[in-house]
Protein backbone atom coordinates (compact mmCIF):
# COMPACT_ATOMS: atom_id res chain seq x y z
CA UNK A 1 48.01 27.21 -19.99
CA UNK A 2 46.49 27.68 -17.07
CA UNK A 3 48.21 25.01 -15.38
CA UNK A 4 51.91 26.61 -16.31
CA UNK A 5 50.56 29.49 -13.93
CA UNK A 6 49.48 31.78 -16.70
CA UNK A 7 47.02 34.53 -16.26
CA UNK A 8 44.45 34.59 -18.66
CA UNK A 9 45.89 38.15 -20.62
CA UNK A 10 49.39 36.19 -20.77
CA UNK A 11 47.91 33.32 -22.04
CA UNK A 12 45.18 35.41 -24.79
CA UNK A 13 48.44 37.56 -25.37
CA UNK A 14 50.94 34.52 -26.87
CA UNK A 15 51.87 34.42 -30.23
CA UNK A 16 53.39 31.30 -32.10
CA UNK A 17 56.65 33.22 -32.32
CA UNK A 18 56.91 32.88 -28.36
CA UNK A 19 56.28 29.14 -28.66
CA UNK A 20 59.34 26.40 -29.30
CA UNK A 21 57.64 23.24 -29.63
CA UNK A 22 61.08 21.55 -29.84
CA UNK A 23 62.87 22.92 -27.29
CA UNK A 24 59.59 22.40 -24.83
CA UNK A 25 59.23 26.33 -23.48
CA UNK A 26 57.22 29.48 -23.38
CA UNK A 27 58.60 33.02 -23.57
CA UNK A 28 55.79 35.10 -21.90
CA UNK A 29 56.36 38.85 -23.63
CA UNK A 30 52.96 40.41 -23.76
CA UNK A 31 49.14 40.36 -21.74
CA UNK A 32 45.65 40.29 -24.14
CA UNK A 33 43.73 43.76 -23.15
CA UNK A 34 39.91 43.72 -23.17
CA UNK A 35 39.04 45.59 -26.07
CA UNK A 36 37.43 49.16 -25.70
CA UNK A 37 35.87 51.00 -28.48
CA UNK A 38 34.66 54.59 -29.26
CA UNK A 39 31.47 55.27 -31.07
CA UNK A 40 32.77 55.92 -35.08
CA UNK A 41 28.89 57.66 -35.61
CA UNK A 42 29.51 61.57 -36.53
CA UNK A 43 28.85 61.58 -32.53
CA UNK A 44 25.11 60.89 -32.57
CA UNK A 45 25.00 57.17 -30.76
CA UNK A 46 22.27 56.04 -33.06
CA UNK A 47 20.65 54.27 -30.21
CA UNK A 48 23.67 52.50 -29.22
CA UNK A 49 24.59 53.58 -25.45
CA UNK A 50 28.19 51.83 -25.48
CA UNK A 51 30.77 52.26 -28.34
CA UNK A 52 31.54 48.30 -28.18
CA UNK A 53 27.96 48.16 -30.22
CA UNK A 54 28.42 50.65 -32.56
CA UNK A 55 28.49 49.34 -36.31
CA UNK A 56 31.08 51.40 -36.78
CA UNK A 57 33.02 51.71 -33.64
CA UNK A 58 36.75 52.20 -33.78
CA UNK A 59 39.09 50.79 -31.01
CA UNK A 60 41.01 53.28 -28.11
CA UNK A 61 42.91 50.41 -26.81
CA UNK A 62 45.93 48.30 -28.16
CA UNK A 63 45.54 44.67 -28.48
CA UNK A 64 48.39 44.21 -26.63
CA UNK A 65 50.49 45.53 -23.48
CA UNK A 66 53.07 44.90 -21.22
CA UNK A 67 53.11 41.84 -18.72
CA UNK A 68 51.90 43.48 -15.43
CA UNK A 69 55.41 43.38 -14.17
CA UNK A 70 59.10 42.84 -14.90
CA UNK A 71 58.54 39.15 -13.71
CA UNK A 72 56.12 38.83 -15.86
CA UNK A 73 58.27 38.67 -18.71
CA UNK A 74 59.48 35.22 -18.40
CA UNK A 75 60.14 31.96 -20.13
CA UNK A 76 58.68 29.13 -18.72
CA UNK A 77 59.20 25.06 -19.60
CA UNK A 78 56.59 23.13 -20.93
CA UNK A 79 55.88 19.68 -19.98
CA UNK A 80 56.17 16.56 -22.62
CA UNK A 81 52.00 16.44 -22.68
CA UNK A 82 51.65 20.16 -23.38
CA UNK A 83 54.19 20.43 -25.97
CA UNK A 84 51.76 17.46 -28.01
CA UNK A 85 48.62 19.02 -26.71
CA UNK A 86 50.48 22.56 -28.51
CA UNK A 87 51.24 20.41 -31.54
CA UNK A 88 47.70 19.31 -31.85
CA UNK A 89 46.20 22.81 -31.40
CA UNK A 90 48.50 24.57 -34.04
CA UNK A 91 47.16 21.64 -36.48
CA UNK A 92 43.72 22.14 -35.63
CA UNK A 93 44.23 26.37 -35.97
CA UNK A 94 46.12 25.12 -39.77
CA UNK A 95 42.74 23.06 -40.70
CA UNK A 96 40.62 26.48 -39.06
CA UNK A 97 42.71 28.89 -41.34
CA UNK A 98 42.10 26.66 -44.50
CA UNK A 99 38.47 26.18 -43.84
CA UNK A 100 38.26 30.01 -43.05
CA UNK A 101 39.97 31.00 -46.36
CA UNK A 102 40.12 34.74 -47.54
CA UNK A 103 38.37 35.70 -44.00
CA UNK A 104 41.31 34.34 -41.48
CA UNK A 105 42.97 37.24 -40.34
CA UNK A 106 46.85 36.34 -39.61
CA UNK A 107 48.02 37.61 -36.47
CA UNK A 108 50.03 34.89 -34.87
CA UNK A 109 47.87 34.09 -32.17
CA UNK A 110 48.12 31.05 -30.17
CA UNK A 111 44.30 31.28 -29.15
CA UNK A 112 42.21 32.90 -31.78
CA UNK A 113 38.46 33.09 -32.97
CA UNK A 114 37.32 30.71 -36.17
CA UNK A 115 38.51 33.75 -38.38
CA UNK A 116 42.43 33.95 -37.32
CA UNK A 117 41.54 37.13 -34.76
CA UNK A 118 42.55 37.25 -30.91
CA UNK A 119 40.37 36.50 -28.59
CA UNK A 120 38.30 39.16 -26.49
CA UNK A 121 38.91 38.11 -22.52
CA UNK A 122 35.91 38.86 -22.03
CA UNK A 123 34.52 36.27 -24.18
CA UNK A 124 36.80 33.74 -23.00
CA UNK A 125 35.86 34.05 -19.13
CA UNK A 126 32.32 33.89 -20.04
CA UNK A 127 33.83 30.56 -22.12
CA UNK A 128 35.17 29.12 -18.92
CA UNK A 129 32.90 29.83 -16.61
CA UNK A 130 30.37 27.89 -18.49
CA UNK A 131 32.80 25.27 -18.57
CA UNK A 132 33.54 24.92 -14.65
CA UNK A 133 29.66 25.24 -14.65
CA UNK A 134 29.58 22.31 -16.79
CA UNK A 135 32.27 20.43 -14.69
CA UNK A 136 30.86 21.13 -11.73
CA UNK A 137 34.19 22.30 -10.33
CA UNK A 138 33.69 25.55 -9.00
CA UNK A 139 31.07 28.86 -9.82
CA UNK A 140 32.68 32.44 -8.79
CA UNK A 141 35.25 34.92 -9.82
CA UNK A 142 37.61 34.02 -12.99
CA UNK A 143 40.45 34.90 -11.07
CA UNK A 144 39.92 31.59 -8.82
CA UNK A 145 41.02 29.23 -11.90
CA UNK A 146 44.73 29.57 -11.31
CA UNK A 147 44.50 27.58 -7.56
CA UNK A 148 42.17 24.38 -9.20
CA UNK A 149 44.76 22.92 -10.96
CA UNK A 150 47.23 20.12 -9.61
CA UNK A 151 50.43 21.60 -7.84
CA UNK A 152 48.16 24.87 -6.95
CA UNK A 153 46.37 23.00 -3.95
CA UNK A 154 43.51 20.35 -3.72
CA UNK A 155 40.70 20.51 -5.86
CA UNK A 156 37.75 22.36 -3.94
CA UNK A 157 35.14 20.21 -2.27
CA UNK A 158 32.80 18.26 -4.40
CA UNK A 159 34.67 18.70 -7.71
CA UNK A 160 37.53 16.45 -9.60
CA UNK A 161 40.35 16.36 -8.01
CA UNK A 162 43.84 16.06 -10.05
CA UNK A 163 43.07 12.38 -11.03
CA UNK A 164 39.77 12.99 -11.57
CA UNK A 165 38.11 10.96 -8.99
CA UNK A 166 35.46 13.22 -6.87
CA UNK A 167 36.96 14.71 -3.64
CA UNK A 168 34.77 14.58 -0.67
């Protein structure tokens, strides 16, 4: 997704019902918000200094909101080897939901945890910076993996460039 341009909440944020696999596009409609959580204790902590650890915390944020602009609600083509790539995914998330059974929580989501539920930003830039660690591509801000991809500029010095060969 990142490739198509996609922030990360834009990508987090799709939903199968934005997805045509056979007309080959994208409808971008909503951005994935970091979750944030209140304490559910009767307001003693109970050692717990942040509500996101609370056993039984209860969220003060939507999943979802608004694309960042008016732009930002878009459709967008998809390419012939992302469309199979999609196909592949949504077959792999079918074999997930069966082998999840009565815990899979259905929301639509195009990205989700083992269970069915979206997932947490968060989680997934801590994800993929371990991956670009682990490619040896490039270590800093999250924000940076937009311009590493081909048609966003050459590959940064050192890492894979678009065919995969090492730049120098």
């Amino acid at each position: 997704m990142l490739a198509l341009g996609l922030r990360q909440g834009e990508a987090l944020g799709l939903q199968w019902p934005d997805v045509d696999l056979d007309e080959g596009t994208l409808r971008v409609r909503r951005a994935r918000l970091r979750p944030k959580w209140a304490h559910g204790c009767d307001g003693s902590p109970g050692g717990h200094k942040h509500g996101g650890y609370c056993p039984q915390r209860r969220p003060t944020r939507p999943d979802t909101a608004d694309t960042k602009s008016k732009a930002g609600k878009r459709g967008i083509g998809l390419p012939d080897e992302r469309v199979t790539l999609l196909r592949k995914h949504r077959e792999e998330q079918n074999r997930e939901r069966l082998d999840a059974g009565p815990l899979w929580t259905e929301g639509g989501w195009l990205f989700t945890t083992p269970t069915g539920g979206p997932l947490n930003p968060r989680t997934d830039t801590t994800e993929w910076k371990r991956l670009l660690v682990i490619l040896l591509v490039v270590k800093g801000r999250g924000g940076s993996s937009r311009r590493i991809f081909p048609g966003d500029g050459p590959a940064p010095t050192g890492g894979p460039n678009e065919t995969g060969s090492e730049t120098k």
